[in-house]
Protein backbone atom coordinates (compact mmCIF):
# COMPACT_ATOMS: atom_id res chain seq x y z
CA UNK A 1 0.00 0.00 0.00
CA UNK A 2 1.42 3.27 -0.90
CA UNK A 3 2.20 6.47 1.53
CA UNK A 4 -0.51 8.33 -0.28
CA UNK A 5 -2.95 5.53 0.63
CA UNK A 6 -2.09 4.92 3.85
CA UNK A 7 -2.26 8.74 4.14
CA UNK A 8 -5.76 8.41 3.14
CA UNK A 9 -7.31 5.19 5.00
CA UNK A 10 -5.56 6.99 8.16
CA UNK A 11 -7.65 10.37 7.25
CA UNK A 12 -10.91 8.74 6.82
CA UNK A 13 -10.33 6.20 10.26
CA UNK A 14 -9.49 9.21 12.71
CA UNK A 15 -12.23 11.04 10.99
CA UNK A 16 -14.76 8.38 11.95
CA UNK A 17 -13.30 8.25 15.50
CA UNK A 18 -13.52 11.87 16.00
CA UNK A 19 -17.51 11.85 14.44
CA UNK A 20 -18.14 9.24 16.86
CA UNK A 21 -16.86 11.18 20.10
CA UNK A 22 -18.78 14.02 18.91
CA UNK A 23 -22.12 11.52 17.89
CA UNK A 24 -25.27 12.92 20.02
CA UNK A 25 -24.21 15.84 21.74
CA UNK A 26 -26.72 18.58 22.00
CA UNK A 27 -27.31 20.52 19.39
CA UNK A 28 -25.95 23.74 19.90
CA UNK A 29 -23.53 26.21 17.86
CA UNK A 30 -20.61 25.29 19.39
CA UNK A 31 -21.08 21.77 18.63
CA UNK A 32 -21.60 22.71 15.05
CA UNK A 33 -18.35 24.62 15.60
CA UNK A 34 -16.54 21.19 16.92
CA UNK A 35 -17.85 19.08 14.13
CA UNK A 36 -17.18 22.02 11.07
CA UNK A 37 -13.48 22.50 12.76
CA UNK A 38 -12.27 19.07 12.63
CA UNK A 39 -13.43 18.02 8.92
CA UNK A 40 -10.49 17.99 6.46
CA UNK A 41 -6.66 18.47 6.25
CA UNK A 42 -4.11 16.06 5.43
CA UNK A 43 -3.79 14.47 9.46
CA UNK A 44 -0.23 14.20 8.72
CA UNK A 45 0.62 14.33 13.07
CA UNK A 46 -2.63 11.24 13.40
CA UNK A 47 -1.06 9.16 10.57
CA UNK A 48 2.61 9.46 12.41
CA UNK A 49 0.56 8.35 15.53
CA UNK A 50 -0.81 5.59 13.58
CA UNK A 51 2.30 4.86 12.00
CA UNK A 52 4.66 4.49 14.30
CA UNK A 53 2.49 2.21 16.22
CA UNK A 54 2.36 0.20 13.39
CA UNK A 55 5.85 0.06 12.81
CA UNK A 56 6.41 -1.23 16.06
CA UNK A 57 3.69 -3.74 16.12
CA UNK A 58 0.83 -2.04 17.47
CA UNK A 59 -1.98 -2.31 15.75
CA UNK A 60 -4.17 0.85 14.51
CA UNK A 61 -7.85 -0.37 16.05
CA UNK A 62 -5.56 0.42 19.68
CA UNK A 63 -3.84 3.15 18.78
CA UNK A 64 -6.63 5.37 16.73
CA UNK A 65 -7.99 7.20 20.01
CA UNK A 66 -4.74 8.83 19.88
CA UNK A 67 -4.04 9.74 16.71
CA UNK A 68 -7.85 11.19 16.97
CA UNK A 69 -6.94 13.08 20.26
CA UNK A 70 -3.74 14.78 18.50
CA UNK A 71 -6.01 16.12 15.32
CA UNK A 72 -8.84 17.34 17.94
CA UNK A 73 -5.75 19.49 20.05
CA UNK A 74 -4.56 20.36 16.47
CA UNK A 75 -8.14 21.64 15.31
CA UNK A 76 -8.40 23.70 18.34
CA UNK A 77 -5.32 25.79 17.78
CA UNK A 78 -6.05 25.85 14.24
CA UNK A 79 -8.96 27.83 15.79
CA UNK A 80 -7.53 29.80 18.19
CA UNK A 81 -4.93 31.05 15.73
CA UNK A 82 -7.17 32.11 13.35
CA UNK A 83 -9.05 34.59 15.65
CA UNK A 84 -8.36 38.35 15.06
CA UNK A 85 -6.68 38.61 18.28
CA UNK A 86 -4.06 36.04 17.09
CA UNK A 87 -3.52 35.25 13.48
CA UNK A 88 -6.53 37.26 12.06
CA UNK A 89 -7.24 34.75 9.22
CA UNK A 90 -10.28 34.42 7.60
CA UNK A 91 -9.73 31.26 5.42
CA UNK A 92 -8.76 27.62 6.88
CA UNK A 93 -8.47 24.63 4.45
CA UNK A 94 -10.21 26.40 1.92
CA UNK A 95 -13.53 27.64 4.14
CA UNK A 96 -14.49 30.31 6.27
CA UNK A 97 -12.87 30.28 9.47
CA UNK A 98 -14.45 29.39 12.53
CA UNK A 99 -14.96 32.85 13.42
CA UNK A 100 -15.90 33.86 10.20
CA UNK A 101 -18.77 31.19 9.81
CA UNK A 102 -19.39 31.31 13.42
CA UNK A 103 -18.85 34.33 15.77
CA UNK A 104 -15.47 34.91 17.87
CA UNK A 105 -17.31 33.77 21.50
CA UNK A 106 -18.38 30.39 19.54
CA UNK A 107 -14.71 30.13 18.32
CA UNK A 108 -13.33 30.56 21.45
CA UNK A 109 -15.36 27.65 22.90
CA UNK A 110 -14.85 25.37 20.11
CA UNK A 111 -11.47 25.26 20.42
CA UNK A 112 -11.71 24.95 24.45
CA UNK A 113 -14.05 21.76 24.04
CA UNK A 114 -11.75 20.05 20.99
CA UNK A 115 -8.74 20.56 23.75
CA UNK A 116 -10.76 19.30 26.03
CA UNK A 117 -12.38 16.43 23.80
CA UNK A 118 -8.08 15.43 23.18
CA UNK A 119 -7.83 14.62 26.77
CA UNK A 120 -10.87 12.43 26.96
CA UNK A 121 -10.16 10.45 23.94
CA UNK A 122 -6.85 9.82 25.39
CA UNK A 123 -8.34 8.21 28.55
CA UNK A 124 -9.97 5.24 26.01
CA UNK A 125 -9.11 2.00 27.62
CA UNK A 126 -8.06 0.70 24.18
CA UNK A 127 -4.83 2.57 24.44
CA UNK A 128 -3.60 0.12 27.10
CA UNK A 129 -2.91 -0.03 30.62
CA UNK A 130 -3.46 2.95 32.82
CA UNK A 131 0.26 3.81 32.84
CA UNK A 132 0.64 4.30 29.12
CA UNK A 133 -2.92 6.65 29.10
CA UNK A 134 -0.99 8.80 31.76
CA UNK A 135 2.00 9.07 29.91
CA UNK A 136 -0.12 10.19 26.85
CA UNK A 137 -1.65 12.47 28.30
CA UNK A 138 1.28 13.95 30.04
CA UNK A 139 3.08 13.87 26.84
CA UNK A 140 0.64 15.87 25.40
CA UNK A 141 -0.27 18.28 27.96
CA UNK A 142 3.76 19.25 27.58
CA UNK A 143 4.01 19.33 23.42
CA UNK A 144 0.63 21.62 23.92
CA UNK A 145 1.20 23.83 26.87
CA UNK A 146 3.65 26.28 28.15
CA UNK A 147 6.03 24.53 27.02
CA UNK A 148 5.38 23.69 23.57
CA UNK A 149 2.98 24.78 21.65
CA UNK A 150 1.03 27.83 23.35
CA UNK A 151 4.95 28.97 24.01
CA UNK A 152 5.47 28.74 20.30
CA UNK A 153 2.33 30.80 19.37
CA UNK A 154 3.45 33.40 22.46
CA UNK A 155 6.82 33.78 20.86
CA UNK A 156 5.47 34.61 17.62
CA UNK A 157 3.37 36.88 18.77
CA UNK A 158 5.83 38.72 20.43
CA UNK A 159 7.58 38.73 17.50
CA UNK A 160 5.01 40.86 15.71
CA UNK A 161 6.19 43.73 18.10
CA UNK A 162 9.69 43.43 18.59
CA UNK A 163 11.73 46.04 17.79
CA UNK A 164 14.49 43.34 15.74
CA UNK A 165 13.69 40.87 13.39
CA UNK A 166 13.97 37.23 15.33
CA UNK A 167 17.39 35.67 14.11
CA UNK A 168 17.63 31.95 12.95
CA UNK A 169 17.73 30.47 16.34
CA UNK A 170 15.34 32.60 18.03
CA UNK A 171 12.90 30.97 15.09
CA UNK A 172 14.18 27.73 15.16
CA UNK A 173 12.95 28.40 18.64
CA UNK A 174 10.05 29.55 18.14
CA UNK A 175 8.87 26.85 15.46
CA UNK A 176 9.84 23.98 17.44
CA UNK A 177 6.89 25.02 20.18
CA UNK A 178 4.47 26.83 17.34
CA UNK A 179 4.75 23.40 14.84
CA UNK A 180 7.36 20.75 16.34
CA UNK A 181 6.36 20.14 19.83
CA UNK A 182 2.81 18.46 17.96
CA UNK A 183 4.88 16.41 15.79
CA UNK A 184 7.13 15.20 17.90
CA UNK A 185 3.75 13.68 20.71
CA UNK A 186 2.46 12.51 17.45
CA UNK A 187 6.07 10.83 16.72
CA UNK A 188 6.65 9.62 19.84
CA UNK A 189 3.14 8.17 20.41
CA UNK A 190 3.61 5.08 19.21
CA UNK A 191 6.80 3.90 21.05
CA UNK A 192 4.72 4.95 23.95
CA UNK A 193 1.77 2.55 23.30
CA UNK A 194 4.57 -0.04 22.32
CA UNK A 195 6.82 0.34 25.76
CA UNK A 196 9.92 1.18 22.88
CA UNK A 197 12.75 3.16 23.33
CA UNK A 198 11.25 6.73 22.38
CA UNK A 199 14.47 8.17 21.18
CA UNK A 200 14.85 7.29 17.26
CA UNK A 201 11.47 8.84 16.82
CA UNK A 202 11.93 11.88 18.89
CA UNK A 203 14.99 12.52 16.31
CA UNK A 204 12.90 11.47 13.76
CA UNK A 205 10.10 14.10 14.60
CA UNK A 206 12.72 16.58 15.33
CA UNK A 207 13.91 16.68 11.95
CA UNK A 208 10.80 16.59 10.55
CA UNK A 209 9.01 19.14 12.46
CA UNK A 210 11.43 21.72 11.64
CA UNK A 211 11.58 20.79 7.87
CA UNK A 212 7.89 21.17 7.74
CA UNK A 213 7.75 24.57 8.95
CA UNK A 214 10.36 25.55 6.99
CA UNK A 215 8.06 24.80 4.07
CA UNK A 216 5.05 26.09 5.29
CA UNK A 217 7.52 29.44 4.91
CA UNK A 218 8.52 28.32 1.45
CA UNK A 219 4.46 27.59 1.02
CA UNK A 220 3.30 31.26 2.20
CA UNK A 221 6.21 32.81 -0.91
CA UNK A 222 5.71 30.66 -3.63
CA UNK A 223 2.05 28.74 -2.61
CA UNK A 224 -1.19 29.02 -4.29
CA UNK A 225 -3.91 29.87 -1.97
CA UNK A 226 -6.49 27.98 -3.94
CA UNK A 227 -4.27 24.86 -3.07
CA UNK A 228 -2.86 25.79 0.28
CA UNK A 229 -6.36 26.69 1.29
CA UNK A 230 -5.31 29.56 3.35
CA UNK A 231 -4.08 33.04 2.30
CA UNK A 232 -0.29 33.40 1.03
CA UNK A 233 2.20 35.91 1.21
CA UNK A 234 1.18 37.47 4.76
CA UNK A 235 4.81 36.54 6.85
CA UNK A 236 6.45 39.21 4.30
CA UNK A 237 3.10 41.30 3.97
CA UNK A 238 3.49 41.53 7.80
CA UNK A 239 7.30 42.09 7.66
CA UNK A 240 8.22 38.98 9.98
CA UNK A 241 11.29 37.27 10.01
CA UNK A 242 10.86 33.50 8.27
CA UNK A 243 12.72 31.20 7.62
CA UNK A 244 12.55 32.18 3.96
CA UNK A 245 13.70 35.50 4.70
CA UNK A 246 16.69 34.76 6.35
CA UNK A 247 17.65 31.86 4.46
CA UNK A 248 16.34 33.07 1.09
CA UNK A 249 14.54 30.48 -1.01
CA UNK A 250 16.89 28.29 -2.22
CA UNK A 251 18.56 27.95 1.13
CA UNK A 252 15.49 27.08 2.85
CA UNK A 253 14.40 24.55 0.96
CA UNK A 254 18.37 23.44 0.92
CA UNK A 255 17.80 23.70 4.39
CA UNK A 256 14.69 21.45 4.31
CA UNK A 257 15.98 18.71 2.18
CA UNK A 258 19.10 18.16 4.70
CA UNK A 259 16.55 18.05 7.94
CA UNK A 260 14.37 14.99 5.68
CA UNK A 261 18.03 13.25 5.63
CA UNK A 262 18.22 13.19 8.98
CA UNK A 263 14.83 12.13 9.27
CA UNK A 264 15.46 9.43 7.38
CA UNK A 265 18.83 8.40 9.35
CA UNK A 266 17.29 8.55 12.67
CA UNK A 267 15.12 5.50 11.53
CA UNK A 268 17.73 3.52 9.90
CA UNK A 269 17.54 0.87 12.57
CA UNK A 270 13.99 0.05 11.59
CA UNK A 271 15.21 -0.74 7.87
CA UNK A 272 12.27 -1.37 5.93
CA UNK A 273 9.46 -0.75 8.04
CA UNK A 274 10.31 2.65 8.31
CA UNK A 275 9.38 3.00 4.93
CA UNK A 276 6.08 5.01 5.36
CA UNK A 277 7.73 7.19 7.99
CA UNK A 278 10.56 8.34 5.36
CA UNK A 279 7.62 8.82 2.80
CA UNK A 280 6.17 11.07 5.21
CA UNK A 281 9.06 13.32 5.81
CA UNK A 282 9.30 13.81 2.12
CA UNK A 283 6.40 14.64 1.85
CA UNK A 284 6.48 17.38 4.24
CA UNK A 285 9.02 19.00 1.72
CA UNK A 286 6.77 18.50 -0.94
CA UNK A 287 3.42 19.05 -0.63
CA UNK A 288 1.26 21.95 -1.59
CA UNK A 289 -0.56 22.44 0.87
């Protein structure tokens, strides 16, 4: 089975387990909100859930609950980014934003009940002894919170206001809260469900993480917004450091196509069952969206 197909079954078996956690609540807005925020996208950080518990023998029936928990905390800062306080954006994989459709208040809560919604999936008894649900949870509580991701978003919005343009480091920073602190959960997950040493994968999702911000920078230059499904050209519009402008575009993506290397080495030991993994970080250098 290729990477694009696996890519795909993945897609359409988290999006069945996240339509079944969300199956007969009451029918308010902000349910509508829930269910309209998490349709769509590529659930690139549930597939490396998926398939890295695959890879190390795990089947995906046990580990979907948390590759369905990362995509709900993923949909809910996709929200909260987008409001005008944050990001400002009105377009999110190729529809209105939840603000936009919605109302800011509405948004707001959305994304508090997906984060929330994460947390519960990850207490699903299918995911394996109570031990290994803790150190989900943990795990992501960390890659989401002050140190991770909401650091990552805080940084950047600093950023916006500071009276120098970030350097490389400060944005290598930066990016591995905003974009590689999800990753790397999602990488790690599935030596965590499989009691395996944790360590090739969190190189693995180190690498990767960083290469795939680095071309969502590349994306918001040279990207089509009827493909990217989000508006292009606002880093530079906005006059923020990236890596793009630091770099320039060749070295960026130069830059890019050496972190996928690594990628790829830090799963050597897994030989050929590593094989959708090394798709994957390609992939992330890539895509067009």
């Amino acid at each position: 089975m290729s990477f694009n197909a696996v890519l795909s079954a993945d897609a359409l078996a988290i999006q069945a387990r996240l339509d079944a956690a969300l199956a007969g609540l009451d029918d308010q807005p902000v349910i509508h909100a829930m269910r309209y925020a998490v349709q769509g996208g590529k659930r690139l950080r549930g597939f490396l859930v998926l398939e890295g518990a695959r890879m190390l023998g795990v089947s995906a029936d046990r580990a979907i609950s948390a590759a369905a928990a990362v995509e709900a905390l993923h949909a809910y800062s996709l929200v909260h980014d987008d409001l005008p306080c944050m990001d400002n954006d009105d377009l999110r994989r190729g529809l209105p934003t939840v603000h936009v459709k919605w109302d800011e208040a509405t948004a707001v809560l959305a994304g508090d009940a997906l984060q929330t919604l994460a947390f519960d999936l990850l207490t699903d008894p299918a995911l394996g002894e109570a031990q290994v649900r803790i150190a989900l949870v943990a795990g992501l509580a960390r890659a989401s919170g002050a140190q991770g991701m909401v650091l990552g978003q805080a940084l950047d919005i600093a950023a916006e206001t500071a009276p120098v343009p970030l350097n490389l480091p400060q944005i290598t920073r930066l990016q591995a809260g905003k974009t590689g602190a999800l990753i790397g959960f999602s990488a790690k997950a599935g030596a965590v469900l499989a009691g395996a040493d944790p360590a090739p994968l969190r190189a693995y999702a180190d690498a990767l993480g960083l290469a795939f911000q680095i071309w969502d920078d590349v994306l918001d230059v040279t990207g089509d917004a009827a493909k990217t499904g989000k508006r292009v050209g606002k880093d530079a519009g906005a006059g923020k450091a990236t890596f793009v402008s630091l770099l320039g575009l060749d070295g960026a993506k130069a830059r890019a196509a050496e972190l996928v290397t690594q990628a790829e080495s830090a799963l050597s030991l897994y030989g050929a069952g590593a094989a959708n993994l090394i798709a994957a970080a390609r992939f992330a250098i890539s895509r067009e969206s």
